[in-house]
C-alpha atoms as a PDB file:
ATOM      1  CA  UNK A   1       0.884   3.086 -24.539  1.00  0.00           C
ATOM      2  CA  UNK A   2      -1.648   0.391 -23.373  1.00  0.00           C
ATOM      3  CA  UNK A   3       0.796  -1.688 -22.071  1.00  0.00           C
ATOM      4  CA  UNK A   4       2.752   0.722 -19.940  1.00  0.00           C
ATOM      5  CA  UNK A   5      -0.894   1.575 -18.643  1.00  0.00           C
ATOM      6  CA  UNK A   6      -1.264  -2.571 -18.243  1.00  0.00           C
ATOM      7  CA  UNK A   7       2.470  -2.756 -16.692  1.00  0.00           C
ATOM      8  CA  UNK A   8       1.901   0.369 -14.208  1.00  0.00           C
ATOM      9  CA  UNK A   9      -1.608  -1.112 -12.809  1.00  0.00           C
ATOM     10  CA  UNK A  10      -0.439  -4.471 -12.195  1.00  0.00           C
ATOM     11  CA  UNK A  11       3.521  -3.451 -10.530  1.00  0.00           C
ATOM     12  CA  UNK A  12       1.203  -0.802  -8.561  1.00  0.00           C
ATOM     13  CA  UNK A  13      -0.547  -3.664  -7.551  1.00  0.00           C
ATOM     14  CA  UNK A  14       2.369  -6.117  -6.731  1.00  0.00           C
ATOM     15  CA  UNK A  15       3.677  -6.286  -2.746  1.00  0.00           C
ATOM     16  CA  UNK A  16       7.102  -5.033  -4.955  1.00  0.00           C
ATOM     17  CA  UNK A  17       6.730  -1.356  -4.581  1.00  0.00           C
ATOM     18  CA  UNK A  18       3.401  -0.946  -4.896  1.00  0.00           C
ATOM     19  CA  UNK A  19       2.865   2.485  -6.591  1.00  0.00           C
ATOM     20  CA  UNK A  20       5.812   3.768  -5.129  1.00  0.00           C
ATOM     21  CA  UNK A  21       7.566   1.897  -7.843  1.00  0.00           C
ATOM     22  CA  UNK A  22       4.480   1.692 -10.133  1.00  0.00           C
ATOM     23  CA  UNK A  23       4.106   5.336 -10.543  1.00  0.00           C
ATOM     24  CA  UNK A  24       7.506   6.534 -11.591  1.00  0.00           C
ATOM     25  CA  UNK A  25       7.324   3.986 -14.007  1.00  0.00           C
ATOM     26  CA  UNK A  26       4.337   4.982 -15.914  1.00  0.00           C
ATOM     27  CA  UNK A  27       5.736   8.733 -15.659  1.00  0.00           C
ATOM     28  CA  UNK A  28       8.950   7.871 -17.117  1.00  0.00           C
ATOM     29  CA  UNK A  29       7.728   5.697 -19.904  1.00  0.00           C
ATOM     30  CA  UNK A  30       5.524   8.693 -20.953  1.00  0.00           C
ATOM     31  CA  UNK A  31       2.026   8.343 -18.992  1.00  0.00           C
ATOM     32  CA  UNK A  32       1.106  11.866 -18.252  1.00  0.00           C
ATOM     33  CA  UNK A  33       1.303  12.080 -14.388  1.00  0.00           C
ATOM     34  CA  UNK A  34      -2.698  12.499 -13.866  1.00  0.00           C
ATOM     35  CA  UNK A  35      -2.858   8.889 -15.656  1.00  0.00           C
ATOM     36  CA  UNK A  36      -0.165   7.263 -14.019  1.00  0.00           C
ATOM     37  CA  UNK A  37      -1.456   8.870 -11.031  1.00  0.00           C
ATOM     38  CA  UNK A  38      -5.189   7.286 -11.306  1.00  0.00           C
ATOM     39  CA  UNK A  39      -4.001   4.222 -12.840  1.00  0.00           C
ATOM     40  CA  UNK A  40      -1.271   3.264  -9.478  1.00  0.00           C
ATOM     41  CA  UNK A  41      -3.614   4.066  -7.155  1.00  0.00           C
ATOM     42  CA  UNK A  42      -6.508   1.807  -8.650  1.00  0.00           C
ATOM     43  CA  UNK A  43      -3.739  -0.735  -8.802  1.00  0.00           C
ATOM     44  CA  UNK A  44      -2.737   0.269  -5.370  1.00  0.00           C
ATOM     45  CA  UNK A  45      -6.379   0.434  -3.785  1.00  0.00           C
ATOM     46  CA  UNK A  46      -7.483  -2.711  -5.439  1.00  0.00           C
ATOM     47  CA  UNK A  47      -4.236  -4.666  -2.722  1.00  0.00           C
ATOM     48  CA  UNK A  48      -6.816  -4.195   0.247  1.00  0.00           C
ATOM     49  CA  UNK A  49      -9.879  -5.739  -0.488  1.00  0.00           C
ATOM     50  CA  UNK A  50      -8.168  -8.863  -2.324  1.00  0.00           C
ATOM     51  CA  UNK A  51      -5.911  -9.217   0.873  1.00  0.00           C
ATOM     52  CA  UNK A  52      -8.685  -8.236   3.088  1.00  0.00           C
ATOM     53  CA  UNK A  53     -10.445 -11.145   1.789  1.00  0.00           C
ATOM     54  CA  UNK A  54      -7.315 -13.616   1.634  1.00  0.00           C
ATOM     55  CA  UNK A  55      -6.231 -12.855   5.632  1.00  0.00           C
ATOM     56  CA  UNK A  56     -10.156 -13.373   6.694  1.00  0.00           C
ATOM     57  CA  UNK A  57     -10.615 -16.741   4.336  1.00  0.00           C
ATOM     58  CA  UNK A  58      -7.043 -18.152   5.165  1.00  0.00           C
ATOM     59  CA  UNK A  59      -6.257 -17.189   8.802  1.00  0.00           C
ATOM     60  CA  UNK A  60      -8.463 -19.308  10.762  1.00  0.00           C
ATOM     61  CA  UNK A  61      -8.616 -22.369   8.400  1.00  0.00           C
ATOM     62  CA  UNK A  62      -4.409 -22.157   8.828  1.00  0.00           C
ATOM     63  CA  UNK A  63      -3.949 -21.320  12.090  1.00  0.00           C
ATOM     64  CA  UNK A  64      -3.877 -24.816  13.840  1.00  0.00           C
ATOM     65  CA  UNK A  65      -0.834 -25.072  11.847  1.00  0.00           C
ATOM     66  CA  UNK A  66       2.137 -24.777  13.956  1.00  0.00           C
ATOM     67  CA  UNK A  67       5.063 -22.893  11.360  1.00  0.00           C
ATOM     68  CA  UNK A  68       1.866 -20.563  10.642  1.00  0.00           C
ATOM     69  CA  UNK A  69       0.869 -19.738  13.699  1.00  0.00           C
ATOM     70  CA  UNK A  70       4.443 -19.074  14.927  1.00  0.00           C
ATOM     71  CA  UNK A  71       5.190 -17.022  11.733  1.00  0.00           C
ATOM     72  CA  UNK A  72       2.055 -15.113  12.535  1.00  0.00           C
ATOM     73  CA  UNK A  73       2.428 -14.733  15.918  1.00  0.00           C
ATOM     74  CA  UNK A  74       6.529 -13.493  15.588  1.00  0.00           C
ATOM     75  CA  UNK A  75       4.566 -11.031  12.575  1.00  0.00           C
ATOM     76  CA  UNK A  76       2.394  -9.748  15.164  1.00  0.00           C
ATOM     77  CA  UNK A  77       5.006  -8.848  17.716  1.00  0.00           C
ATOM     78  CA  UNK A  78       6.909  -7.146  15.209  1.00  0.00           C
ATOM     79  CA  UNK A  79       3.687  -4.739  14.204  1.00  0.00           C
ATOM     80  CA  UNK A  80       2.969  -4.394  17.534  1.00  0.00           C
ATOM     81  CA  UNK A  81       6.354  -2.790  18.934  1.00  0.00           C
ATOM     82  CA  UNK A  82       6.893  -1.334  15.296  1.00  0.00           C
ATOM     83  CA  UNK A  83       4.060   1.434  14.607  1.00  0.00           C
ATOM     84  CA  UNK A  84       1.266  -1.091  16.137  1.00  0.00           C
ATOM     85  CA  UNK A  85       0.968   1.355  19.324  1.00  0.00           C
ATOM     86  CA  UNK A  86       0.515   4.592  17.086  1.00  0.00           C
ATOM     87  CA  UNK A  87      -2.204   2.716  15.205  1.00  0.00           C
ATOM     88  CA  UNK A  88      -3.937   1.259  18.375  1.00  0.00           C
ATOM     89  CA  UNK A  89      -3.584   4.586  20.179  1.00  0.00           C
ATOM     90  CA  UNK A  90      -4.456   6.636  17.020  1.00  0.00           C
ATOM     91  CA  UNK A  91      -6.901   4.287  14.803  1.00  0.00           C
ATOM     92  CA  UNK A  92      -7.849   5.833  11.613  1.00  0.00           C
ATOM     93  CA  UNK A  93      -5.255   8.814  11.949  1.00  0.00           C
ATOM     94  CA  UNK A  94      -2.173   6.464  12.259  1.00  0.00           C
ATOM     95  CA  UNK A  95      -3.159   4.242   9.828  1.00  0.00           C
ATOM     96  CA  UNK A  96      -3.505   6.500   7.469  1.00  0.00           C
ATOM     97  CA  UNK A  97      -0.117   8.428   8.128  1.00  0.00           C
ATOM     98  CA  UNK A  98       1.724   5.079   8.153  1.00  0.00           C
ATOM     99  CA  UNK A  99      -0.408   4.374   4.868  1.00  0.00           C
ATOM    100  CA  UNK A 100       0.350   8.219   3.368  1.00  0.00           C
ATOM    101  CA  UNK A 101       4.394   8.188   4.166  1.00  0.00           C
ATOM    102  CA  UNK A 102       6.324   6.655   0.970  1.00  0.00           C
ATOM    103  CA  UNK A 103       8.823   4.350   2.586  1.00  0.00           C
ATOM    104  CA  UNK A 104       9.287   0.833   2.505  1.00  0.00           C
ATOM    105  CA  UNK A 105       6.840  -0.865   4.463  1.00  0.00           C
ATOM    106  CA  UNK A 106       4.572   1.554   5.039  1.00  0.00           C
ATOM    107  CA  UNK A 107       2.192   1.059   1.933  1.00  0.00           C
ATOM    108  CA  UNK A 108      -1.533  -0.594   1.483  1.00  0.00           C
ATOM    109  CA  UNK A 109      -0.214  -3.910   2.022  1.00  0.00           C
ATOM    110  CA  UNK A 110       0.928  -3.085   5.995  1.00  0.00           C
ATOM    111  CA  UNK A 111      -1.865  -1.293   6.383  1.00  0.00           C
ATOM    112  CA  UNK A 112      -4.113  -3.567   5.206  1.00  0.00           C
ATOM    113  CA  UNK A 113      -2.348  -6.242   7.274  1.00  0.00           C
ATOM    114  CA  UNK A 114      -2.061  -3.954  10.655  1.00  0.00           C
ATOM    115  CA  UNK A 115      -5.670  -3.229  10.171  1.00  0.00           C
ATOM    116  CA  UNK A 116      -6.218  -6.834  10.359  1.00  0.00           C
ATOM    117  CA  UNK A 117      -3.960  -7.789  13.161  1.00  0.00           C
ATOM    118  CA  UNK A 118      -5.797  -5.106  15.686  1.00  0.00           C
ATOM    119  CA  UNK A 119      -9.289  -6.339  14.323  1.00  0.00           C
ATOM    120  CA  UNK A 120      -9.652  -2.166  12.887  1.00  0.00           C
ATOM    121  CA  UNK A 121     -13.137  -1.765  11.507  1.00  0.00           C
ATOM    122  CA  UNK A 122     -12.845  -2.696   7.302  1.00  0.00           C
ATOM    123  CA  UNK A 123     -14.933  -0.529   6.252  1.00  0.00           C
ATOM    124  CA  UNK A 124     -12.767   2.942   8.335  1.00  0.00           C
ATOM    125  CA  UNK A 125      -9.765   1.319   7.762  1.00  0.00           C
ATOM    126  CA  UNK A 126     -10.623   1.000   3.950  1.00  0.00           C
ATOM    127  CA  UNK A 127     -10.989   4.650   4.180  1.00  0.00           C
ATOM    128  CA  UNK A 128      -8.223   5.584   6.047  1.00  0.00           C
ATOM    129  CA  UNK A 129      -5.879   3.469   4.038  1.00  0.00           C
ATOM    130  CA  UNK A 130      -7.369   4.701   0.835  1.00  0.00           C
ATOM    131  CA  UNK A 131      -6.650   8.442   1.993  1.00  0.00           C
ATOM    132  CA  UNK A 132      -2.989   7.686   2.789  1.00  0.00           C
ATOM    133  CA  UNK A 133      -2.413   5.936  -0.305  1.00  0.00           C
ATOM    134  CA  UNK A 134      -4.315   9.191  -2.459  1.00  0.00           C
ATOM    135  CA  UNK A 135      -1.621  11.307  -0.503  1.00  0.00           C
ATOM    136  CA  UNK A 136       1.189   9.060  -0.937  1.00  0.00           C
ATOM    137  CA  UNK A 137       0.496   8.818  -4.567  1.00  0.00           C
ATOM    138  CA  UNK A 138       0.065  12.260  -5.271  1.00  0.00           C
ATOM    139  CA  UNK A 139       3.144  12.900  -3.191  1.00  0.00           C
ATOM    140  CA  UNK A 140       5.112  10.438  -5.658  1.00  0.00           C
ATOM    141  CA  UNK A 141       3.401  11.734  -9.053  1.00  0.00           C
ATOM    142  CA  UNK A 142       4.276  15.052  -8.610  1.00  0.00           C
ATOM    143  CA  UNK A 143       7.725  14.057  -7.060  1.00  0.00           C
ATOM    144  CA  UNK A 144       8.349  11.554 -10.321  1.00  0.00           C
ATOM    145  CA  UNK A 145       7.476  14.310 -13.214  1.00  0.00           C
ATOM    146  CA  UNK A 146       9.242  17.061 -11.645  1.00  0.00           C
ATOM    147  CA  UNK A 147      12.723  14.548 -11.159  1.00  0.00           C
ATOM    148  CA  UNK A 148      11.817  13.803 -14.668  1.00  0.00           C
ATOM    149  CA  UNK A 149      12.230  17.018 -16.112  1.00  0.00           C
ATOM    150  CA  UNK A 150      15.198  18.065 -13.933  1.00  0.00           C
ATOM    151  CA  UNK A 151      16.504  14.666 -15.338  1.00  0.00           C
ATOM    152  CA  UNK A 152      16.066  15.955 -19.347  1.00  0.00           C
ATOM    153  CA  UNK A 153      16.977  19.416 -19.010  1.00  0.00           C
ATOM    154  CA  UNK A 154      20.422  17.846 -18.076  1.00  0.00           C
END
């Protein structure tokens, strides 16, 4: 039981689902959905201030780098005309929607990444992205034991 505990944290802490995948994992390898619950979305939560960290350490020592500032710059465009104008326009209320809704690329690792690239507060955009992801998880707990039991009563 430990290590499904062990393996849920860490793939609800990998860019490779995040909880999304994390979650349903724990729930279908018996976790009670409160556990798998708390234990994704401390795997989840822990993604922004470790990235937080990596973007503010990394950016400016790499950025006189030319294939890193290009790849950065062709990133930014792409966030910008993606959901970057519902973020700008809405701050803490759009990043936390694009946080909350469980789709690919929309998790704590964008979020964490938009709020860098439109220089967001940390300390609200910890908060909004740690609201999103409470919703988003809950959303996919509650979505994962309920498939589960429509899957064994087959």
């Amino acid at each position: 039981m430990f290590s499904i505990i062990i393996h849920t944290f860490l793939i609800s802490l990998s860019p490779f689902g995040e909880s999304r995948v994390g979650i349903p994992y724990g729930i279908i390898n018996g976790l009670s959905p409160l556990t798998a619950l708390l234990v994704g979305l401390a795997g989840n939560l822990l993604v922004f201030p470790i990235l937080m960290f990596l973007i503010n350490t990394f950016d400016s020592k790499l950025w006189k780098y030319r294939p890193y500032k290009s790849q950065s710059v062709k990133l930014m465009r792409r966030a910008k005309t993606g959901v970057g104008d519902k973020i700008q326009k809405y701050g803490f209320w759009g990043l936390m929607f694009f946080v909350m809704i469980p789709l690919p690329f929309t998790g704590v690792y964008m979020g964490t990444i938009a709020a860098a690239i439109f220089k967001l507060p940390p300390l609200k955009s910890f908060i909004a992205i740690a609201i999103g992801a409470v919703i988003s998880c809950m959303i996919l707990a509650f979505g994962s034991h309920f498939g589960k039991m429509g899957l064994e009563m087959i």
